[in-house]
Protein backbone atom coordinates (compact mmCIF):
# COMPACT_ATOMS: atom_id res chain seq x y z
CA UNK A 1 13.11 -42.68 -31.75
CA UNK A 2 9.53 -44.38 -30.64
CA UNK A 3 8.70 -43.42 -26.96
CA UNK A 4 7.22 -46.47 -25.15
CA UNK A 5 4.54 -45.59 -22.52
CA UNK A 6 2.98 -48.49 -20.58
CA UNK A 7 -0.68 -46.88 -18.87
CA UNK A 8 -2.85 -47.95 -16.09
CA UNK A 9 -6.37 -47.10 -15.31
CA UNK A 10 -7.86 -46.38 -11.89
CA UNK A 11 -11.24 -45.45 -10.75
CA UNK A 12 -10.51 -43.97 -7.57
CA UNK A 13 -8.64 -41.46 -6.22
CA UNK A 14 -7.08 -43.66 -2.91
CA UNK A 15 -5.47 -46.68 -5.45
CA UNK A 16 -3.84 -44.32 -7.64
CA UNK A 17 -2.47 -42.81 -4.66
CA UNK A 18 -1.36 -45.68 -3.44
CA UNK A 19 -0.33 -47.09 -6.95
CA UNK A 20 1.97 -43.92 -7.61
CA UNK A 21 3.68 -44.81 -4.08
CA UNK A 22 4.54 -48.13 -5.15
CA UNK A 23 5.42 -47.88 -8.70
CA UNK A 24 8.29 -45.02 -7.63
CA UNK A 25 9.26 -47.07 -4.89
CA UNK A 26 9.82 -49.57 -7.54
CA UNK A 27 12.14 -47.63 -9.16
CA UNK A 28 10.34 -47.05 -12.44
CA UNK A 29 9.65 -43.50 -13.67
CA UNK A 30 6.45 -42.25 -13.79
CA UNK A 31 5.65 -39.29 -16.60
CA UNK A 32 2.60 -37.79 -15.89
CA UNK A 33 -0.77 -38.50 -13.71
CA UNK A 34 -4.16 -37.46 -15.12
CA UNK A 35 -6.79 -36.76 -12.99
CA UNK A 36 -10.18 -35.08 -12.86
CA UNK A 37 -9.50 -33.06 -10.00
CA UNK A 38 -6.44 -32.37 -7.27
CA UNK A 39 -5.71 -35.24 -5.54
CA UNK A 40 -4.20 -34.17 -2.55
CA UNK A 41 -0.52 -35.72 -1.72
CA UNK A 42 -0.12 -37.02 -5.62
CA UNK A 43 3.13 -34.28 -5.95
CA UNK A 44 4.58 -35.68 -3.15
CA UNK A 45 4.36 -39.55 -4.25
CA UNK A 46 5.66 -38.71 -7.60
CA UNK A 47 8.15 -36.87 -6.46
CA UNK A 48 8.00 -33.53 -7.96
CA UNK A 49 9.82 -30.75 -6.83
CA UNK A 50 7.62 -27.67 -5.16
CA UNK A 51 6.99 -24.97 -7.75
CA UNK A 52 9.37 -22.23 -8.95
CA UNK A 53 6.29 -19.32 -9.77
CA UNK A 54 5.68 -18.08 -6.56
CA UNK A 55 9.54 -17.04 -6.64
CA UNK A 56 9.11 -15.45 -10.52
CA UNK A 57 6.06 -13.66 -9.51
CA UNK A 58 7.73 -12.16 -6.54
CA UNK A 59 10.79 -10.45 -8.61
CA UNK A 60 9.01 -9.51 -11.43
CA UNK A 61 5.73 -8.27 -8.56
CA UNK A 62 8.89 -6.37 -6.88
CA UNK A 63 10.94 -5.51 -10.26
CA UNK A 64 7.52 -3.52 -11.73
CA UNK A 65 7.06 -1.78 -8.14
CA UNK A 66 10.52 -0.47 -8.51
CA UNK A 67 10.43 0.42 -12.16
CA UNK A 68 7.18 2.13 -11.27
CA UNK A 69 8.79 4.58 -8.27
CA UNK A 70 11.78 5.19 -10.22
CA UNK A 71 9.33 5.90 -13.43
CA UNK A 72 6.98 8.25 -11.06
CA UNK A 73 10.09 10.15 -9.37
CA UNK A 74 11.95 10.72 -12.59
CA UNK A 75 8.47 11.75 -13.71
CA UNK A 76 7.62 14.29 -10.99
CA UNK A 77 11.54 15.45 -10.53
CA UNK A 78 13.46 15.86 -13.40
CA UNK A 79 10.92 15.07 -16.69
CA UNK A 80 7.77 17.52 -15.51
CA UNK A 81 9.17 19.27 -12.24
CA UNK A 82 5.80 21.32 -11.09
CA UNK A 83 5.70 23.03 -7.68
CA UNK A 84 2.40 22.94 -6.27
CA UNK A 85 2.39 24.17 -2.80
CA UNK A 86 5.83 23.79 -1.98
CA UNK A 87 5.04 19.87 -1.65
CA UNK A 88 8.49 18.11 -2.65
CA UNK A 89 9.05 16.54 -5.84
CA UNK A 90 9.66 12.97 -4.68
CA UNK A 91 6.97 12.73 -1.96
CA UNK A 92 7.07 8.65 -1.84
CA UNK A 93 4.00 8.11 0.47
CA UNK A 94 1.73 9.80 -2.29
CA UNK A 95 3.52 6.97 -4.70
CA UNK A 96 2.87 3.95 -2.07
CA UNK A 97 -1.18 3.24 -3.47
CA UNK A 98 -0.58 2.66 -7.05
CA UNK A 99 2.90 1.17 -6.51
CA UNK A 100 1.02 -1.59 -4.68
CA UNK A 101 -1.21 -2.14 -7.04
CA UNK A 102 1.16 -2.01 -9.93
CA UNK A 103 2.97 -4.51 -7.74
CA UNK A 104 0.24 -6.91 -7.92
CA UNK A 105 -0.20 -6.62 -11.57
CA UNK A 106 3.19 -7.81 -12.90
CA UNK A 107 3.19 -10.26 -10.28
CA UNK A 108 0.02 -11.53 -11.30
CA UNK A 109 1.01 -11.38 -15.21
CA UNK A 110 4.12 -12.81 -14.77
CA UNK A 111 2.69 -15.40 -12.85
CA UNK A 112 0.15 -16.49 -15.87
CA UNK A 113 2.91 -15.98 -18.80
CA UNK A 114 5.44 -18.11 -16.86
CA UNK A 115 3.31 -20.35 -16.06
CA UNK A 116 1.98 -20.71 -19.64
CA UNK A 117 5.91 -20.80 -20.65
CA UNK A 118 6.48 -23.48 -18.52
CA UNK A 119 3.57 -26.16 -19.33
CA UNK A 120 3.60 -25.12 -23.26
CA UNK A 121 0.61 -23.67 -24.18
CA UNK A 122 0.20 -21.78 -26.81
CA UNK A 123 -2.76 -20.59 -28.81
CA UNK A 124 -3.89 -24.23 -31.11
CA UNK A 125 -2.40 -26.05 -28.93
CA UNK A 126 -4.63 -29.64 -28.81
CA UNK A 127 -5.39 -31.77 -25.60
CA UNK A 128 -3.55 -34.85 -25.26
CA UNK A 129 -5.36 -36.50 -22.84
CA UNK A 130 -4.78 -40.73 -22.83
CA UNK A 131 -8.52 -41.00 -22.02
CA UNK A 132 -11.62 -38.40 -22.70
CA UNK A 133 -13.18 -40.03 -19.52
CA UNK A 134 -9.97 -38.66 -17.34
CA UNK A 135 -11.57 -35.41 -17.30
CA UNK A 136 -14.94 -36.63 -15.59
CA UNK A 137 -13.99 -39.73 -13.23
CA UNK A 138 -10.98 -41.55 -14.00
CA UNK A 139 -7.47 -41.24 -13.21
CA UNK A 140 -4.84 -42.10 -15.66
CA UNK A 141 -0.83 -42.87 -14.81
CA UNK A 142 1.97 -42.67 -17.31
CA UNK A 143 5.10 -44.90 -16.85
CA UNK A 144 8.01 -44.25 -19.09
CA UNK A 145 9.76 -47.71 -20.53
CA UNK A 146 13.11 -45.99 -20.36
CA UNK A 147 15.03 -48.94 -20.55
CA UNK A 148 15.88 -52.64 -21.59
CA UNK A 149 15.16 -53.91 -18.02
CA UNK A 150 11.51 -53.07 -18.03
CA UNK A 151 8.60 -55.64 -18.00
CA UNK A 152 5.19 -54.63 -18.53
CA UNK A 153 4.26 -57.80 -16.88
CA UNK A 154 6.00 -57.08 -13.47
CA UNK A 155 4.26 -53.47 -13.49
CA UNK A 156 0.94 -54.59 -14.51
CA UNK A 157 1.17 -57.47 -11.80
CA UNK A 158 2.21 -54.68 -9.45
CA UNK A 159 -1.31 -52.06 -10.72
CA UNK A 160 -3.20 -54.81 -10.15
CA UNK A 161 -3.13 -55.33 -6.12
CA UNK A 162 -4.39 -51.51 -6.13
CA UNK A 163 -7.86 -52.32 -8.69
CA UNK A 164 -6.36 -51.12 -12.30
CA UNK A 165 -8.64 -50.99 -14.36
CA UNK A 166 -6.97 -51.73 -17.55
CA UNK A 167 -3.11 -51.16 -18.52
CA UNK A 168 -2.60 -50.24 -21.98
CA UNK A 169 1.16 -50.02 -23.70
CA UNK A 170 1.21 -47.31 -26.22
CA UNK A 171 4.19 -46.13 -28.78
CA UNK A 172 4.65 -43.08 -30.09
């Protein structure tokens, strides 16, 4: 099945603000927008949910911290018990420095592979950028023709009031 894709151009970073407001308040879906930097407030007008990788690198930060005491404990108890000036075997506050920094490497890992999971990229992967100029000064949006009811015309009539610079309609 051919995927339909209608783009529009902008130059600046205020119109395609304002553009992604009004195209979702239109009702028509909008895929992806490419930019050359963070525009601040874009995830909000298209609508996308706040991240989930602060929560994975959490439990995995906290699941490595407690595989790590467990691993040190069953270590110094029961796998090489040695008594060295009657100190206990489990003595936790010795553990507490390189739990902490075992902590922050599994969260920090499983940030990067989750986060590599989630947007697809793999080693060979190639760039599929609509524009090569999108990564130096222009700003690209992606509106999916998802159904029977959609007019370019109405949507391009709608880019223009906010200075498109071109809308292009590609298939896949």
């Amino acid at each position: 099945m051919s995927r339909r894709r209608l783009l529009g151009f902008f130059e600046e970073e205020d119109d395609i603000l304002a553009a992604t407001r009004a195209v979702r308040g239109a009702g028509y879906e909008i895929s992806d927008v490419y930019s050359p930097y963070a525009v601040h407030g874009l995830d909000k007008a298209m609508g996308l949910e706040p991240s989930k990788l602060p929560w994975v690198g959490a439990a995995l930060g906290l699941a490595g911290a407690a595989a790590k005491v467990w691993f040190e404990i069953w270590t110094s108890e029961y796998d090489w018990p040695i008594n060295v000036g009657g100190k206990p075997f489990n003595s936790l506050p010795a553990f507490i420095p390189v739990t902490f920094e075992v902590m922050v490497l599994f969260a920090g890992m499983s940030t990067v592979l989750a986060f590599f999971i989630v947007a697809r990229l793999y080693p060979g992967r190639g760039a599929e950028a609509p524009d090569p100029a999108v990564s130096d000064h222009r700003f690209v949006m992606v509106i999916e023709e998802n159904d029977a009811a959609f007019d370019a015309d109405v949507v391009h009539r709608l880019l223009r009031q906010f200075h498109v610079g071109r809308v292009e309609e590609r298939v896949d």
